[in-house]
C-alpha atoms as a PDB file:
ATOM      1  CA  UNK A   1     -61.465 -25.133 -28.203  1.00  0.00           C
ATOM      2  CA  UNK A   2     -61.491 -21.704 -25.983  1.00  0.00           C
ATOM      3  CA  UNK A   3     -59.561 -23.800 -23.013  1.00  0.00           C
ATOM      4  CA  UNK A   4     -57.016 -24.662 -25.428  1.00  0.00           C
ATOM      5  CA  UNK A   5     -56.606 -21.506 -26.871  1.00  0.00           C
ATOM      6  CA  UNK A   6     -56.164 -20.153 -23.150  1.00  0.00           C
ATOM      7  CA  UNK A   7     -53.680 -22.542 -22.567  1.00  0.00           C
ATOM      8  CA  UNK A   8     -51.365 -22.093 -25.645  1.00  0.00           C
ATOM      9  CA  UNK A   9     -51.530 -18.798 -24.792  1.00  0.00           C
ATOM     10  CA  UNK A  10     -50.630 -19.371 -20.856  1.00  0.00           C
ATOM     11  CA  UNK A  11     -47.863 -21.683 -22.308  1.00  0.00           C
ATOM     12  CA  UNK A  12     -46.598 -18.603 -24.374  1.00  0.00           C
ATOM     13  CA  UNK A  13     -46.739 -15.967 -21.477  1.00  0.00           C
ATOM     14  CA  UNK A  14     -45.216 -18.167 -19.032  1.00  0.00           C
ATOM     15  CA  UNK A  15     -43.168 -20.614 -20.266  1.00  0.00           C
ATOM     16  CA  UNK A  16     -41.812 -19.103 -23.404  1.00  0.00           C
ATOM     17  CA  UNK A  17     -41.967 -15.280 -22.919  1.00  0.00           C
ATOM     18  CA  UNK A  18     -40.204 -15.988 -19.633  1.00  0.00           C
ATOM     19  CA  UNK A  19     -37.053 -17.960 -21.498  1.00  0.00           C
ATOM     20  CA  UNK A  20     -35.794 -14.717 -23.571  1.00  0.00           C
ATOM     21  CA  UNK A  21     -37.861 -15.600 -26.336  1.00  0.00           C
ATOM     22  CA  UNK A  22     -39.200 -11.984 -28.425  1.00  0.00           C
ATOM     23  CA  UNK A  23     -39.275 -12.414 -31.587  1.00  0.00           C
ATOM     24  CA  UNK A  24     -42.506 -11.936 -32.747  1.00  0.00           C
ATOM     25  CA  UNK A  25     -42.358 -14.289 -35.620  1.00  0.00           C
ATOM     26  CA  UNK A  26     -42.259 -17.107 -33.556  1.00  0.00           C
ATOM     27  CA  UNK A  27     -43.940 -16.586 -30.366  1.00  0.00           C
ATOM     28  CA  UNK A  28     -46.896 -15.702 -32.899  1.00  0.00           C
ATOM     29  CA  UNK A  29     -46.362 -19.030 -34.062  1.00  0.00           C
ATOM     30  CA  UNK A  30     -46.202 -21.188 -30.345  1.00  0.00           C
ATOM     31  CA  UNK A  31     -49.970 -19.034 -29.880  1.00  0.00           C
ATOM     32  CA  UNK A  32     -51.804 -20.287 -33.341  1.00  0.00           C
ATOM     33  CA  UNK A  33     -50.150 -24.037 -33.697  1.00  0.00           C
ATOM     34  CA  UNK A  34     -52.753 -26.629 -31.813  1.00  0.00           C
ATOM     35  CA  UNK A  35     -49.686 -28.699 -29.678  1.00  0.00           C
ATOM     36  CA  UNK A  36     -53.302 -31.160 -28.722  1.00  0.00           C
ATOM     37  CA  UNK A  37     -52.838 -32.611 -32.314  1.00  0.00           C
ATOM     38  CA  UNK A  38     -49.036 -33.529 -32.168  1.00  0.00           C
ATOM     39  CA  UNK A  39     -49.309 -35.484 -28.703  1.00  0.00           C
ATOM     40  CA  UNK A  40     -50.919 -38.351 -27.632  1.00  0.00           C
ATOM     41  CA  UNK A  41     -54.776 -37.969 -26.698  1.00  0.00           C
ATOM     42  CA  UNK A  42     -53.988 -39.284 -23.168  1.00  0.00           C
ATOM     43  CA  UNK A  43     -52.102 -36.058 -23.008  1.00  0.00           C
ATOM     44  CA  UNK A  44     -54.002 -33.638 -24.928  1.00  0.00           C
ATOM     45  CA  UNK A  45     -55.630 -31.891 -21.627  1.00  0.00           C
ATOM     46  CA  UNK A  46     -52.037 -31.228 -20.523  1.00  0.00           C
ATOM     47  CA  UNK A  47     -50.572 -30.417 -24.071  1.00  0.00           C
ATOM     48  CA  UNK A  48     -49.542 -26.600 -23.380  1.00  0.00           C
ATOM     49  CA  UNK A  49     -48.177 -27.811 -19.832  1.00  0.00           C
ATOM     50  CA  UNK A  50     -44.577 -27.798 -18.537  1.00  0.00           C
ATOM     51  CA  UNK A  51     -44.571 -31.347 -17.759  1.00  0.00           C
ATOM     52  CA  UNK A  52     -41.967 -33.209 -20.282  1.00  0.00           C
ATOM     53  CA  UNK A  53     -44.008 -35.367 -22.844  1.00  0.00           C
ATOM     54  CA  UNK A  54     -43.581 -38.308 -24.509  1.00  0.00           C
ATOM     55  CA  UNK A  55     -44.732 -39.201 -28.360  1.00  0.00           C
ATOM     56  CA  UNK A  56     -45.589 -42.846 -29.927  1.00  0.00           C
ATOM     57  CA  UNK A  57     -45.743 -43.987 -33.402  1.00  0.00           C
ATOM     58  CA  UNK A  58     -45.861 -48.058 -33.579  1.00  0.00           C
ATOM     59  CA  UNK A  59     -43.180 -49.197 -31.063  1.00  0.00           C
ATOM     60  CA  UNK A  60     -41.095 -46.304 -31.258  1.00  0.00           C
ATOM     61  CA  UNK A  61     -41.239 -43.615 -27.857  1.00  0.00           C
ATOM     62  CA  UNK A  62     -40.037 -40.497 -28.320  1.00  0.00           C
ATOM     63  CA  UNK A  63     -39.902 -37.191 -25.498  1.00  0.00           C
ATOM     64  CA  UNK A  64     -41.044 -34.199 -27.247  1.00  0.00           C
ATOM     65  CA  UNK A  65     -38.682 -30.891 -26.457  1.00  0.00           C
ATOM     66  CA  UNK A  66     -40.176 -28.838 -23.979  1.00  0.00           C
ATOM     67  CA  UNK A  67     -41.797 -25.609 -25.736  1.00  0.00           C
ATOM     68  CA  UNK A  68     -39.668 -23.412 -24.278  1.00  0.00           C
ATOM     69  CA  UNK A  69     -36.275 -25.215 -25.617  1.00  0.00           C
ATOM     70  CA  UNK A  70     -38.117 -25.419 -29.046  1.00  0.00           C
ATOM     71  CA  UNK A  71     -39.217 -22.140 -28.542  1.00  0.00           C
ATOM     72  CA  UNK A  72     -35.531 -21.019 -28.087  1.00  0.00           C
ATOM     73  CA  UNK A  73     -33.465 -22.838 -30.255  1.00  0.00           C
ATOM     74  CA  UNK A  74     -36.279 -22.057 -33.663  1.00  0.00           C
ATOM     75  CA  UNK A  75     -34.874 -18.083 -32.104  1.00  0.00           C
ATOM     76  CA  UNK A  76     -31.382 -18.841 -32.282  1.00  0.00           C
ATOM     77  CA  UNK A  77     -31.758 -20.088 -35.779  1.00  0.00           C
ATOM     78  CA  UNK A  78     -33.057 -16.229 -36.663  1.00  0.00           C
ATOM     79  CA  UNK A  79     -35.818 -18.021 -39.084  1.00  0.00           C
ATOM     80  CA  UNK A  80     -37.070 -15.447 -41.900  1.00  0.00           C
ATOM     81  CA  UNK A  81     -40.731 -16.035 -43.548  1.00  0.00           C
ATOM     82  CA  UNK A  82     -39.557 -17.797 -47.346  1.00  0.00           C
ATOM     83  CA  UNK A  83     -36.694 -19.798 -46.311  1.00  0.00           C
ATOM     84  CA  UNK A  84     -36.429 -23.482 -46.977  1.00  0.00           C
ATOM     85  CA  UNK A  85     -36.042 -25.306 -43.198  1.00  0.00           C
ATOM     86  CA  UNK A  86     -35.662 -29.265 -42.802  1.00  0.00           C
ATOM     87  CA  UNK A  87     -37.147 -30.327 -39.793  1.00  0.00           C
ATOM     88  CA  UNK A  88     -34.829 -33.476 -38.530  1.00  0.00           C
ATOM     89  CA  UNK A  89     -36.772 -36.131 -35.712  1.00  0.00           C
ATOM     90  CA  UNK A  90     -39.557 -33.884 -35.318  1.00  0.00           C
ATOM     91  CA  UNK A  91     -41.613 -37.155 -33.880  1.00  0.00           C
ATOM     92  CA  UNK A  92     -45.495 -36.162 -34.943  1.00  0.00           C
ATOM     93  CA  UNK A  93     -44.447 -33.151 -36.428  1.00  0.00           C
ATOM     94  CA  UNK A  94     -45.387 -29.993 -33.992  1.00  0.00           C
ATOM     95  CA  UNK A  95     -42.010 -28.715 -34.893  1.00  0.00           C
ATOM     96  CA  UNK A  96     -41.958 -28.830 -38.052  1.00  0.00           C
ATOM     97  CA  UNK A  97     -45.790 -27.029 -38.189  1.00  0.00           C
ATOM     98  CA  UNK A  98     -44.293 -24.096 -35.834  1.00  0.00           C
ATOM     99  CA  UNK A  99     -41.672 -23.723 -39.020  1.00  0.00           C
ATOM    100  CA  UNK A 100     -44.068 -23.309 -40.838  1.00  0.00           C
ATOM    101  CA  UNK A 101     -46.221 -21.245 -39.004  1.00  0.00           C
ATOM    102  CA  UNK A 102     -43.925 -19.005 -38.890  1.00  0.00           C
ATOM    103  CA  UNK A 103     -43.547 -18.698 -42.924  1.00  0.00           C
ATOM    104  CA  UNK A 104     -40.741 -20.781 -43.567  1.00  0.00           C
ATOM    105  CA  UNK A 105     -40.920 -23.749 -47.077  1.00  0.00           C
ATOM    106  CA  UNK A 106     -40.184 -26.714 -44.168  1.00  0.00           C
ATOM    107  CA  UNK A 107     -39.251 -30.035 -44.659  1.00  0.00           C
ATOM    108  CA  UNK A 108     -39.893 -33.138 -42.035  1.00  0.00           C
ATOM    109  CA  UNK A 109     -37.473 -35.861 -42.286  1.00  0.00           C
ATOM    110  CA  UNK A 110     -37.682 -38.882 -39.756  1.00  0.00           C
ATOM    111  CA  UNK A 111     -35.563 -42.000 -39.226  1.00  0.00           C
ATOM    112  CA  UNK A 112     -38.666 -44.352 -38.238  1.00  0.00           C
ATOM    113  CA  UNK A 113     -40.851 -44.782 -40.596  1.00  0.00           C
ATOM    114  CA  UNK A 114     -44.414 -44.670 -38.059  1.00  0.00           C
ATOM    115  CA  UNK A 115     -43.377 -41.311 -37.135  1.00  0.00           C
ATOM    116  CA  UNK A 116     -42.943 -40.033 -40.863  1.00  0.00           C
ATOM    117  CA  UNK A 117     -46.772 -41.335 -41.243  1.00  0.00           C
ATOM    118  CA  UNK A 118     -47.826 -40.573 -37.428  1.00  0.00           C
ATOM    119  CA  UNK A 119     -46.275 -37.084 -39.051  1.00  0.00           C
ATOM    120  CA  UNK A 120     -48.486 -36.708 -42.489  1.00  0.00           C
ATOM    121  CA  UNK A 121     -51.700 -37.293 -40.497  1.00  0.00           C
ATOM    122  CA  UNK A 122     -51.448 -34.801 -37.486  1.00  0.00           C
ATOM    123  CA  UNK A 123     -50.046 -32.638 -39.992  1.00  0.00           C
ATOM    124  CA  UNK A 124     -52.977 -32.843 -42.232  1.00  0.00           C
ATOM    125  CA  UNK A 125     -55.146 -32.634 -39.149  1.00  0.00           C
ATOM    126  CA  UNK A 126     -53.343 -28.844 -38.085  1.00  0.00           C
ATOM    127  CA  UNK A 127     -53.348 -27.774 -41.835  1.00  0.00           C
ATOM    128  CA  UNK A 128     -50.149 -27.304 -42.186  1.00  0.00           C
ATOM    129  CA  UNK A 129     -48.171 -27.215 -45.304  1.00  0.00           C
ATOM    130  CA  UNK A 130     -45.275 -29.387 -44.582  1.00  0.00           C
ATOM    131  CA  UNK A 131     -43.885 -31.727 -46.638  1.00  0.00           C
ATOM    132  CA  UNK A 132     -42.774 -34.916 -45.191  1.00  0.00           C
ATOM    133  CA  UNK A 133     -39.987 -37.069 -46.570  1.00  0.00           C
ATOM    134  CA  UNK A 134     -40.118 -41.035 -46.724  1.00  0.00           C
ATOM    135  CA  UNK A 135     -38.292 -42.015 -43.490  1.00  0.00           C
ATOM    136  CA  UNK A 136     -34.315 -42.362 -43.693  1.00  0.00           C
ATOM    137  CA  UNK A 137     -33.853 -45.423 -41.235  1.00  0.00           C
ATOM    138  CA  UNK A 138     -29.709 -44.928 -41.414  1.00  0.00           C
ATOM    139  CA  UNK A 139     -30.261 -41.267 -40.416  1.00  0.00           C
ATOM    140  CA  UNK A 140     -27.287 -40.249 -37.877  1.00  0.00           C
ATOM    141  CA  UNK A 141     -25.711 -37.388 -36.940  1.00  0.00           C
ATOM    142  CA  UNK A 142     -22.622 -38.121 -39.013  1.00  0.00           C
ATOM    143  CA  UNK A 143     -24.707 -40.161 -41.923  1.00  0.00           C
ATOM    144  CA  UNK A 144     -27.040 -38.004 -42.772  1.00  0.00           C
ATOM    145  CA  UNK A 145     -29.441 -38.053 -45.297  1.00  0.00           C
ATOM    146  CA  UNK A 146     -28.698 -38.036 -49.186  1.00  0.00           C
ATOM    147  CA  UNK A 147     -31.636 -35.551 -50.272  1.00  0.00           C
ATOM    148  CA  UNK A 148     -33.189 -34.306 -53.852  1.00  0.00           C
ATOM    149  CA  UNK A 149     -34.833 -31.777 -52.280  1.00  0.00           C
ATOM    150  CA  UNK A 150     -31.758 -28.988 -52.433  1.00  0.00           C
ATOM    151  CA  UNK A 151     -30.396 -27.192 -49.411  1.00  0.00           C
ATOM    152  CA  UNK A 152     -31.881 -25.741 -46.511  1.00  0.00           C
ATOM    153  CA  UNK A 153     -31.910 -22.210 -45.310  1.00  0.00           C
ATOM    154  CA  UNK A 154     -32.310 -23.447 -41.637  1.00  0.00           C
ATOM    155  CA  UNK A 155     -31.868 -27.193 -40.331  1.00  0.00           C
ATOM    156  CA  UNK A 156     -33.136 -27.718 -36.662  1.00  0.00           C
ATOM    157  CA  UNK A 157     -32.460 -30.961 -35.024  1.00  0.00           C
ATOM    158  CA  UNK A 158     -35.496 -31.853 -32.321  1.00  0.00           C
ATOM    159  CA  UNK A 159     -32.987 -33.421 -29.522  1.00  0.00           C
ATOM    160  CA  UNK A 160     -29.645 -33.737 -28.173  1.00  0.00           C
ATOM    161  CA  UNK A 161     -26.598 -35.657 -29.910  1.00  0.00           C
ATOM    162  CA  UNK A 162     -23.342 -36.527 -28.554  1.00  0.00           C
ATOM    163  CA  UNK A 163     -21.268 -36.603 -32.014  1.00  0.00           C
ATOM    164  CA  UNK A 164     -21.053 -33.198 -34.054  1.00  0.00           C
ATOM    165  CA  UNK A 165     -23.989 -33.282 -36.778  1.00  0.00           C
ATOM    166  CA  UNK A 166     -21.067 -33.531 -39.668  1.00  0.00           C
ATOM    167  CA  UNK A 167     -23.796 -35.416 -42.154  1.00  0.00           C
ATOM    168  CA  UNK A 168     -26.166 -32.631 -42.183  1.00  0.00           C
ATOM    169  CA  UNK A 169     -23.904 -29.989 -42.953  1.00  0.00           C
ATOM    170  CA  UNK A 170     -23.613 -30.706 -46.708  1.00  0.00           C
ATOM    171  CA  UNK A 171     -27.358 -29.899 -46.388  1.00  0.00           C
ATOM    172  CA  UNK A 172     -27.029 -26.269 -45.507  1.00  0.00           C
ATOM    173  CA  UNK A 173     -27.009 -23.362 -48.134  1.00  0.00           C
ATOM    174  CA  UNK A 174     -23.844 -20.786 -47.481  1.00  0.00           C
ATOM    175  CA  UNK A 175     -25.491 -18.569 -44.803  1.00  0.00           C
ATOM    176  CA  UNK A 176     -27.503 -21.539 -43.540  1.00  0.00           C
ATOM    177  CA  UNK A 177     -27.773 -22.280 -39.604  1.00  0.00           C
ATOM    178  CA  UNK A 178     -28.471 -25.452 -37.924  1.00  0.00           C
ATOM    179  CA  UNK A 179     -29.738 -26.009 -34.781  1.00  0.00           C
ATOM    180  CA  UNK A 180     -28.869 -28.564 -32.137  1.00  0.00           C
ATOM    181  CA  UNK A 181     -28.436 -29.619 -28.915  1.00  0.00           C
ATOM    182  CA  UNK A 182     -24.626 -31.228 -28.393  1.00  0.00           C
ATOM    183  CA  UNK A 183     -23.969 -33.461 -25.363  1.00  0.00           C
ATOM    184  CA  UNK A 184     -20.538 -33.004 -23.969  1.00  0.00           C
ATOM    185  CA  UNK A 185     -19.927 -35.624 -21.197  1.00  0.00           C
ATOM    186  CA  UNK A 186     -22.470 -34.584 -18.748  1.00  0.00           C
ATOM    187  CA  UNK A 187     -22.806 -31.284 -19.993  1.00  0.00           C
ATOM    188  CA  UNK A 188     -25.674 -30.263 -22.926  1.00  0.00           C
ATOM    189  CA  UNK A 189     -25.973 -27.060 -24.894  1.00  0.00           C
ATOM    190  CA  UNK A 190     -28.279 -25.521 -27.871  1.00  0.00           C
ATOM    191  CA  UNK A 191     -25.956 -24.786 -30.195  1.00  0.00           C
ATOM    192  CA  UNK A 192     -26.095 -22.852 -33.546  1.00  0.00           C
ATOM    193  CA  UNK A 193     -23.770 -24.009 -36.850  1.00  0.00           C
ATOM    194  CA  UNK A 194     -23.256 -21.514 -39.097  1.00  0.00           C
ATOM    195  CA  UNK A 195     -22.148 -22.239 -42.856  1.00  0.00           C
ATOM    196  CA  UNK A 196     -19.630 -20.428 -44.702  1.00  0.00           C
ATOM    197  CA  UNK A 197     -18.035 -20.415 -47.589  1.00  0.00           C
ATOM    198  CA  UNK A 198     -18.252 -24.574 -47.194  1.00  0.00           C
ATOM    199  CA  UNK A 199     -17.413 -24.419 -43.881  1.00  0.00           C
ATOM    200  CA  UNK A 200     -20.125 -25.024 -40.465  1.00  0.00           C
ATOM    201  CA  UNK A 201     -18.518 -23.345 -37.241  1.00  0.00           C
ATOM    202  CA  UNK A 202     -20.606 -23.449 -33.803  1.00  0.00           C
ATOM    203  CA  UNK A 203     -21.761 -20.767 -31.984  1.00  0.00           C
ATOM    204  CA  UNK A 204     -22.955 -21.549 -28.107  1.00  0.00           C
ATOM    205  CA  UNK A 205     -27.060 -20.662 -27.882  1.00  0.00           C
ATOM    206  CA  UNK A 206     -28.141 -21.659 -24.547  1.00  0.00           C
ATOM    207  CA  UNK A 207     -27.810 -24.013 -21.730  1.00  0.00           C
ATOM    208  CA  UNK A 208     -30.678 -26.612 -22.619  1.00  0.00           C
ATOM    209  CA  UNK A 209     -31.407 -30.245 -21.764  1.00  0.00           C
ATOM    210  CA  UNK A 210     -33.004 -33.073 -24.115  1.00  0.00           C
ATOM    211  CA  UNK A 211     -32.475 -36.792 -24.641  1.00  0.00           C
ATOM    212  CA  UNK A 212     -29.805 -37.878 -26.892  1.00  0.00           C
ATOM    213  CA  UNK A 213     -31.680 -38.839 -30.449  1.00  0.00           C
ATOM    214  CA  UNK A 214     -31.284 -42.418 -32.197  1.00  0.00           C
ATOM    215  CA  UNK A 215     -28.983 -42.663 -34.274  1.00  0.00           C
ATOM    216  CA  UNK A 216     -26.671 -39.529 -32.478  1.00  0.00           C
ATOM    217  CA  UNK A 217     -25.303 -41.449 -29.452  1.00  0.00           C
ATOM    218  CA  UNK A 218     -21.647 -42.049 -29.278  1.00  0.00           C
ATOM    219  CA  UNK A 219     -20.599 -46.106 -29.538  1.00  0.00           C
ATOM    220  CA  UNK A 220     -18.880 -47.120 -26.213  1.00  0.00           C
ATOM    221  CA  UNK A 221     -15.307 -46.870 -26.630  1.00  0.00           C
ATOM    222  CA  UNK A 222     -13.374 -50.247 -26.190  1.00  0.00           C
ATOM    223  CA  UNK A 223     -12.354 -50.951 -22.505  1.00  0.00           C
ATOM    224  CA  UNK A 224      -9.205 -53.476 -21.999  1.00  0.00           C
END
């Protein structure tokens, strides 16, 4: 347990720290969250590394964000301890347990239906209070996700898309921010949508990199 500790807090100091991540909130939260319990246990001695990572549920694969990214993007979203945050294709659910690490009422919502359980257990096994939804399998970026759960303070979506993520803004409360990274041709950027008064506009976070989610690819356009 020691050697992890030292390691999430190596990841922190120079990974994180080093990305123009301060606030206090949630680097506090990258140091107590165990990442050993989110990824798979082949990987669990390299857990706080820099190498990218890859999550399984079932069949389904799925690269975790690199801390740092996370680390950055959960920032730009200016999180406050008592907001309500959905966490969108958070795989086995480390992001959603930083949320709530770091004080917020968070929400997991998956499209695959292993990862919403894969989800519940590690979870359960951090001891974090997260709720997790029944997996949506139509979720999209433009779809959505019909919810009875109200809106959300903060939305942060754990990958990039190449569409706008229009079906999650009905989602956000008037102040509310979402987080994503967009995909534009071979360019990718963390950006932040703000709502209001009914209306999401983007504002440009960081240059970041991530794979393009299920469900928030573009279709190939028709060639003659």
């Amino acid at each position: 347990m020691g050697d992890m500790r030292d390691a999430r807090r190596v990841m922190v100091d120079n990974q994180i720290r080093t990305f123009d991540v301060t606030d206090r909130g949630v680097l506090a939260a990258f140091d107590t969250v165990p990442r050993e319990l989110f990824v798979r246990p082949a990987d669990r001695a390299i857990a706080y590394s820099d190498r990218p990572l890859v999550v399984e549920a079932g069949e389904a694969r799925r690269p975790l964000l690199m801390p740092l990214v996370l680390a950055r993007l959960i920032q730009a979203l200016q999180p406050e301890p008592g907001e309500s945050a959905l966490d969108v294709m958070g795989g086995t659910g480390y992001s959603a347990a930083i949320l709530a690490a770091i004080g917020l009422d968070t929400t997991a919502l998956e499209r695959d239906p292993a990862f919403a359980e894969a989800a519940r257990a590690a979870l359960a096994a951090a001891g974090a209070a997260v709720t997790v939804l029944p997996a949506v399998p139509g979720l999209s970026a433009e779809a959505g996700a019909a919810l009875a759960t109200g809106l959300f303070d903060i939305i942060l979506i754990n990958g990039a898309s190449e569409k706008v993520p229009s079906g999650f803004f009905p989602l956000l409360k008037d102040g509310g921010r979402l987080g994503i990274i967009l995909q534009d041709g071979g360019v990718q950027r963390a950006m932040v949508f703000v709502k209001s008064a009914g209306h999401a506009s983007p504002r440009r976070a960081f240059d970041a990199a991530a794979q393009v989610l299920p469900g928030f690819a573009s279709e190939p356009g028709f060639v003659f």
